[in-house]
Every structure is written in structure tokens, then in C-alpha cells.
N, C-alpha and C. Protein backbone atom coordinates (compact mmCIF):
# COMPACT_ATOMS: atom_id res chain seq x y z
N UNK A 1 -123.34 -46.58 -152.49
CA UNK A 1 -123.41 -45.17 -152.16
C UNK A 1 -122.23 -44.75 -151.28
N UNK A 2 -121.75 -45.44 -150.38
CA UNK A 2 -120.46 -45.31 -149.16
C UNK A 2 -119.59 -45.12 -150.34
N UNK A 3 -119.37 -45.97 -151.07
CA UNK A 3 -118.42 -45.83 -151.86
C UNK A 3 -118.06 -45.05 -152.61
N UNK A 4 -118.98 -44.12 -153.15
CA UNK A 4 -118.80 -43.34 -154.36
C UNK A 4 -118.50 -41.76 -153.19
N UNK A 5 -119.18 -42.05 -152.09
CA UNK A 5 -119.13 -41.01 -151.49
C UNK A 5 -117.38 -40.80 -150.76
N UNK A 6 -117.00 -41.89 -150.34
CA UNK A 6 -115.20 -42.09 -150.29
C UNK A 6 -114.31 -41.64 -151.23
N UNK A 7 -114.60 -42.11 -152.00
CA UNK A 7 -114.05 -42.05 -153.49
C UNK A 7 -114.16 -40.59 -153.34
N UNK A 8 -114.94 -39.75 -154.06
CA UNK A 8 -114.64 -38.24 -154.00
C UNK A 8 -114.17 -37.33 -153.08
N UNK A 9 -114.09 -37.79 -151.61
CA UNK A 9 -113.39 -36.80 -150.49
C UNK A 9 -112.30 -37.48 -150.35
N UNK A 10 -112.12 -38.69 -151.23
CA UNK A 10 -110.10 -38.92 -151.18
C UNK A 10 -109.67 -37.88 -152.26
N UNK A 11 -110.24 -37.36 -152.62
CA UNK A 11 -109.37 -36.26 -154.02
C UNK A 11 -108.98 -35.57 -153.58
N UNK A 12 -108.10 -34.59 -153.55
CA UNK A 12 -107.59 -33.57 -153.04
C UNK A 12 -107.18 -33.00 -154.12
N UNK A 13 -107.00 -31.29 -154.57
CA UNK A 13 -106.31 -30.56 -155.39
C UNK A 13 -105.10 -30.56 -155.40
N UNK A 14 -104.33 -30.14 -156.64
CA UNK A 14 -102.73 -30.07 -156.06
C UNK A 14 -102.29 -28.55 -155.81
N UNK A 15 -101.66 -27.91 -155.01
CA UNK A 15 -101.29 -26.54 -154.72
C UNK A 15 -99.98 -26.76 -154.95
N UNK A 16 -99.27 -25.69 -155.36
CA UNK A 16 -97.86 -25.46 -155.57
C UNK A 16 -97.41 -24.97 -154.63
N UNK A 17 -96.24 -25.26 -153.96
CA UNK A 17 -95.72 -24.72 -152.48
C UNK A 17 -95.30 -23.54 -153.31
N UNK A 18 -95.14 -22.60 -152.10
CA UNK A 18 -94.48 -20.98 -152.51
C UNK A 18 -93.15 -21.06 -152.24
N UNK A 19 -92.78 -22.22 -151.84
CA UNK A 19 -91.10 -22.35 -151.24
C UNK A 19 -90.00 -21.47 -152.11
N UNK A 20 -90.64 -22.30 -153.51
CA UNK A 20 -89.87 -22.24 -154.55
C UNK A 20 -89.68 -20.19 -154.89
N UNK A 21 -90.57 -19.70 -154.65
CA UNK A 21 -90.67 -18.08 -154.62
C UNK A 21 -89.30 -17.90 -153.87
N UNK A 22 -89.54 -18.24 -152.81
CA UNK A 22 -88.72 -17.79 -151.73
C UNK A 22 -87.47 -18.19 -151.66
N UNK A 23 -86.61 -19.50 -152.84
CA UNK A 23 -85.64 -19.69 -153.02
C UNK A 23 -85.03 -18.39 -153.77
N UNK A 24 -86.02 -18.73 -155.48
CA UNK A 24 -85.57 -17.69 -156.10
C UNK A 24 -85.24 -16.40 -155.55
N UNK A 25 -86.06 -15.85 -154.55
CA UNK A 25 -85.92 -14.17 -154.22
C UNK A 25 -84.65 -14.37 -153.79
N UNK A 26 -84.22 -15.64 -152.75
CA UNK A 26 -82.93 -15.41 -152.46
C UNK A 26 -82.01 -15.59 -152.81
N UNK A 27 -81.93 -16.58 -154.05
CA UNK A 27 -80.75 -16.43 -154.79
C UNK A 27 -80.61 -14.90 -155.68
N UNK A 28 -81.53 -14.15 -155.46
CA UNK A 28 -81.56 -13.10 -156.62
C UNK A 28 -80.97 -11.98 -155.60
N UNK A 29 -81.24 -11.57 -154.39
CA UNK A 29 -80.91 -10.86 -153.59
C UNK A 29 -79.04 -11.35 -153.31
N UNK A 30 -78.91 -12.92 -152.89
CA UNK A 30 -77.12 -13.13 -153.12
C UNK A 30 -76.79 -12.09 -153.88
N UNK A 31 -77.31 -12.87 -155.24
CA UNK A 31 -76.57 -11.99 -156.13
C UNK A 31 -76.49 -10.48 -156.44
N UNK A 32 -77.67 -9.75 -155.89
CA UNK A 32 -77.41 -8.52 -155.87
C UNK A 32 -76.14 -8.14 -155.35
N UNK A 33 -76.52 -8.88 -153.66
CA UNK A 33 -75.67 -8.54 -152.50
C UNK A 33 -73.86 -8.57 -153.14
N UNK A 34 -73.69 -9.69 -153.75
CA UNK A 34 -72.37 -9.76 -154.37
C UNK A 34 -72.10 -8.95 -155.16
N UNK A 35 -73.06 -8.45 -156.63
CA UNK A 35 -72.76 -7.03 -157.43
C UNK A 35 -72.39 -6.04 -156.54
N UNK A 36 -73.04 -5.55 -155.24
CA UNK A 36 -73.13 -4.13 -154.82
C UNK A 36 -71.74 -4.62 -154.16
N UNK A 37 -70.94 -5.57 -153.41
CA UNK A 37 -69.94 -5.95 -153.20
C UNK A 37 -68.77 -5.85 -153.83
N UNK A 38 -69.00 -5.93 -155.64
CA UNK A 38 -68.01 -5.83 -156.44
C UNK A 38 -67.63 -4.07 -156.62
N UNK A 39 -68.92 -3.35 -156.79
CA UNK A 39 -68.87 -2.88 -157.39
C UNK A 39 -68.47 -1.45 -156.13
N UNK A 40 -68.36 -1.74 -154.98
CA UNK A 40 -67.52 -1.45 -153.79
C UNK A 40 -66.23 -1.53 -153.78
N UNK A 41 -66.04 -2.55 -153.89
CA UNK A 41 -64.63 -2.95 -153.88
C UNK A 41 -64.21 -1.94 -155.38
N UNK A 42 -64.61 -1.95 -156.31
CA UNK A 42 -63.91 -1.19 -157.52
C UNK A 42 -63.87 0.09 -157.20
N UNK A 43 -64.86 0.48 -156.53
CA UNK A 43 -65.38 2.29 -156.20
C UNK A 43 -63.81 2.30 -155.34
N UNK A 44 -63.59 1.33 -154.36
CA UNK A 44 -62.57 1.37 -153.19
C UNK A 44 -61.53 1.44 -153.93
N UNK A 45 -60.98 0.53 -154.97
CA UNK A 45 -59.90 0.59 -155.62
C UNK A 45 -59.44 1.99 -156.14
N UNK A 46 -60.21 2.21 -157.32
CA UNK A 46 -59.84 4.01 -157.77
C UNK A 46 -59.84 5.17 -157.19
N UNK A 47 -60.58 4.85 -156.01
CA UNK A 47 -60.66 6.55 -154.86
C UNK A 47 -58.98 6.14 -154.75
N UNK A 48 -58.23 4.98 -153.90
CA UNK A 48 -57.27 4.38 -153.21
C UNK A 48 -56.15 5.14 -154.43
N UNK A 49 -56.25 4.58 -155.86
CA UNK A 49 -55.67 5.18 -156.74
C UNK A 49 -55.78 6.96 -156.93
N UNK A 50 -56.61 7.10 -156.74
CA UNK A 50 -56.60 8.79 -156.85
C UNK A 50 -56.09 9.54 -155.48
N UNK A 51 -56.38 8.94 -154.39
CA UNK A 51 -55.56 9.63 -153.28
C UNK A 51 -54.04 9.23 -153.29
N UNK A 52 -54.05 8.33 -154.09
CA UNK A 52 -51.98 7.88 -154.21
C UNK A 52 -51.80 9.52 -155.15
N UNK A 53 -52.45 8.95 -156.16
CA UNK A 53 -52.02 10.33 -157.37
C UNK A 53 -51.62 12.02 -156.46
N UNK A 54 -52.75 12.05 -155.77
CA UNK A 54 -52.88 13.56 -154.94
C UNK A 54 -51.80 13.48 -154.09
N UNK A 55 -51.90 12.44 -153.19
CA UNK A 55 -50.50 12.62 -151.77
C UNK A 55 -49.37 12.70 -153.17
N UNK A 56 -48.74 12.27 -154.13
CA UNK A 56 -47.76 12.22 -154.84
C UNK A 56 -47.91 14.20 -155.42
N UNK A 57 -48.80 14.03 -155.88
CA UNK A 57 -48.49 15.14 -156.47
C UNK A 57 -48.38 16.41 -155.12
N UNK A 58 -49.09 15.96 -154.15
CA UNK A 58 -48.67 17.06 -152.98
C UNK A 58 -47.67 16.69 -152.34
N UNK A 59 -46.83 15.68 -152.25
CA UNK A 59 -45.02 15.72 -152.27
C UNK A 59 -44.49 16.59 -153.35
N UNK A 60 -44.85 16.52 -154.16
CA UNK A 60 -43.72 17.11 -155.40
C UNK A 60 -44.35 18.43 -155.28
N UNK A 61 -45.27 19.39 -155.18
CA UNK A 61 -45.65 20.60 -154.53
C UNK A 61 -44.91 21.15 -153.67
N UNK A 62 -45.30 20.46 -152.37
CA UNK A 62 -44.21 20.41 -151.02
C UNK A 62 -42.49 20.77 -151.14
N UNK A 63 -42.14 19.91 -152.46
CA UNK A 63 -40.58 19.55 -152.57
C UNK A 63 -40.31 21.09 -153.12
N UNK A 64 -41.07 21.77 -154.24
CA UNK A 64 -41.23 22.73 -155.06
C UNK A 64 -41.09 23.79 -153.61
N UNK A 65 -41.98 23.75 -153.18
CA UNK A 65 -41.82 24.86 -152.17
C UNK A 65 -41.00 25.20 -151.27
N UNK A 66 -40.48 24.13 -150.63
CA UNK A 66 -38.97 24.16 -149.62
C UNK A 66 -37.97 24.21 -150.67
N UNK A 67 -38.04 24.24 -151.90
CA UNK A 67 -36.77 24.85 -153.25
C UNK A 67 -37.17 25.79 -153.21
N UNK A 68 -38.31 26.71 -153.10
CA UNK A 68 -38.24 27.92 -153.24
C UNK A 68 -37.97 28.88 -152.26
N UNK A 69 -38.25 27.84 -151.13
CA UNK A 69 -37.60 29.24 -149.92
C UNK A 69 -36.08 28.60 -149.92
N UNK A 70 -35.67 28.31 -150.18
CA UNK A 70 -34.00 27.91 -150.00
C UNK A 70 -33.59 29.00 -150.97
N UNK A 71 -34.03 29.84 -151.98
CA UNK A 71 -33.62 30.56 -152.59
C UNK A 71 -33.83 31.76 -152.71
């Protein structure tokens, strides 16, 4: 009877740690974090390009206008 009664409270269930949740979320969030990073840096690039375009074209405006009062 001791015995059989041992025997069944050595069993234990198996549970899955949640660790593994909590890796994934964070490799998934990195990677967000790095998209919204890229995709910054590109937003940064073309504004950078379009304010070159504008200061250029408002030199050559500028240049236009001190030709026109010279005349």
C-alpha cells in the first residue's frame, strides 16, 4: 500500500514554461524596432533630398532677382 501510494505523488504533470512567449515577443518587437528605424532613416533621406532641391531652386530665384534689379 506505501508503495503504490509513492508511486503516484512522484508523478508530476509537465507545464510548458512561458519563457519561450516572451522570447518570441521580443524578437518580434527587435524587429519591428529595426523596420520603424529603416523606414526613418528613408523618410530622413528624401525630406534631406527635397530641401537640397528647394534651397537650389531658391538660389537660382534669388540669382533671378538681383538680375533683375541690376536692370
Amino acid at each position: 500500500m506505501l508503495r503504490t501510494i509513492t508511486s503516484t505523488t512522484a508523478v508530476r504533470t509537465f507545464k510548458p514554461v512561458q519563457v519561450a512567449a516572451a522570447a518570441r515577443r521580443s524578437y518580434s518587437n527587435t524587429f519591428g524596432d529595426k523596420e520603424k528605424a529603416e523606414e526613418a532613416k528613408y523618410i530622413r533621406a528624401k525630406e534631406a533630398e527635397q530641401i537640397k532641391k528647394l534651397r537650389e531652386e531658391l538660389a537660382r530665384k534669388e540669382k533671378e532677382i538681383e538680375e533683375l534689379k541690376k536692370k
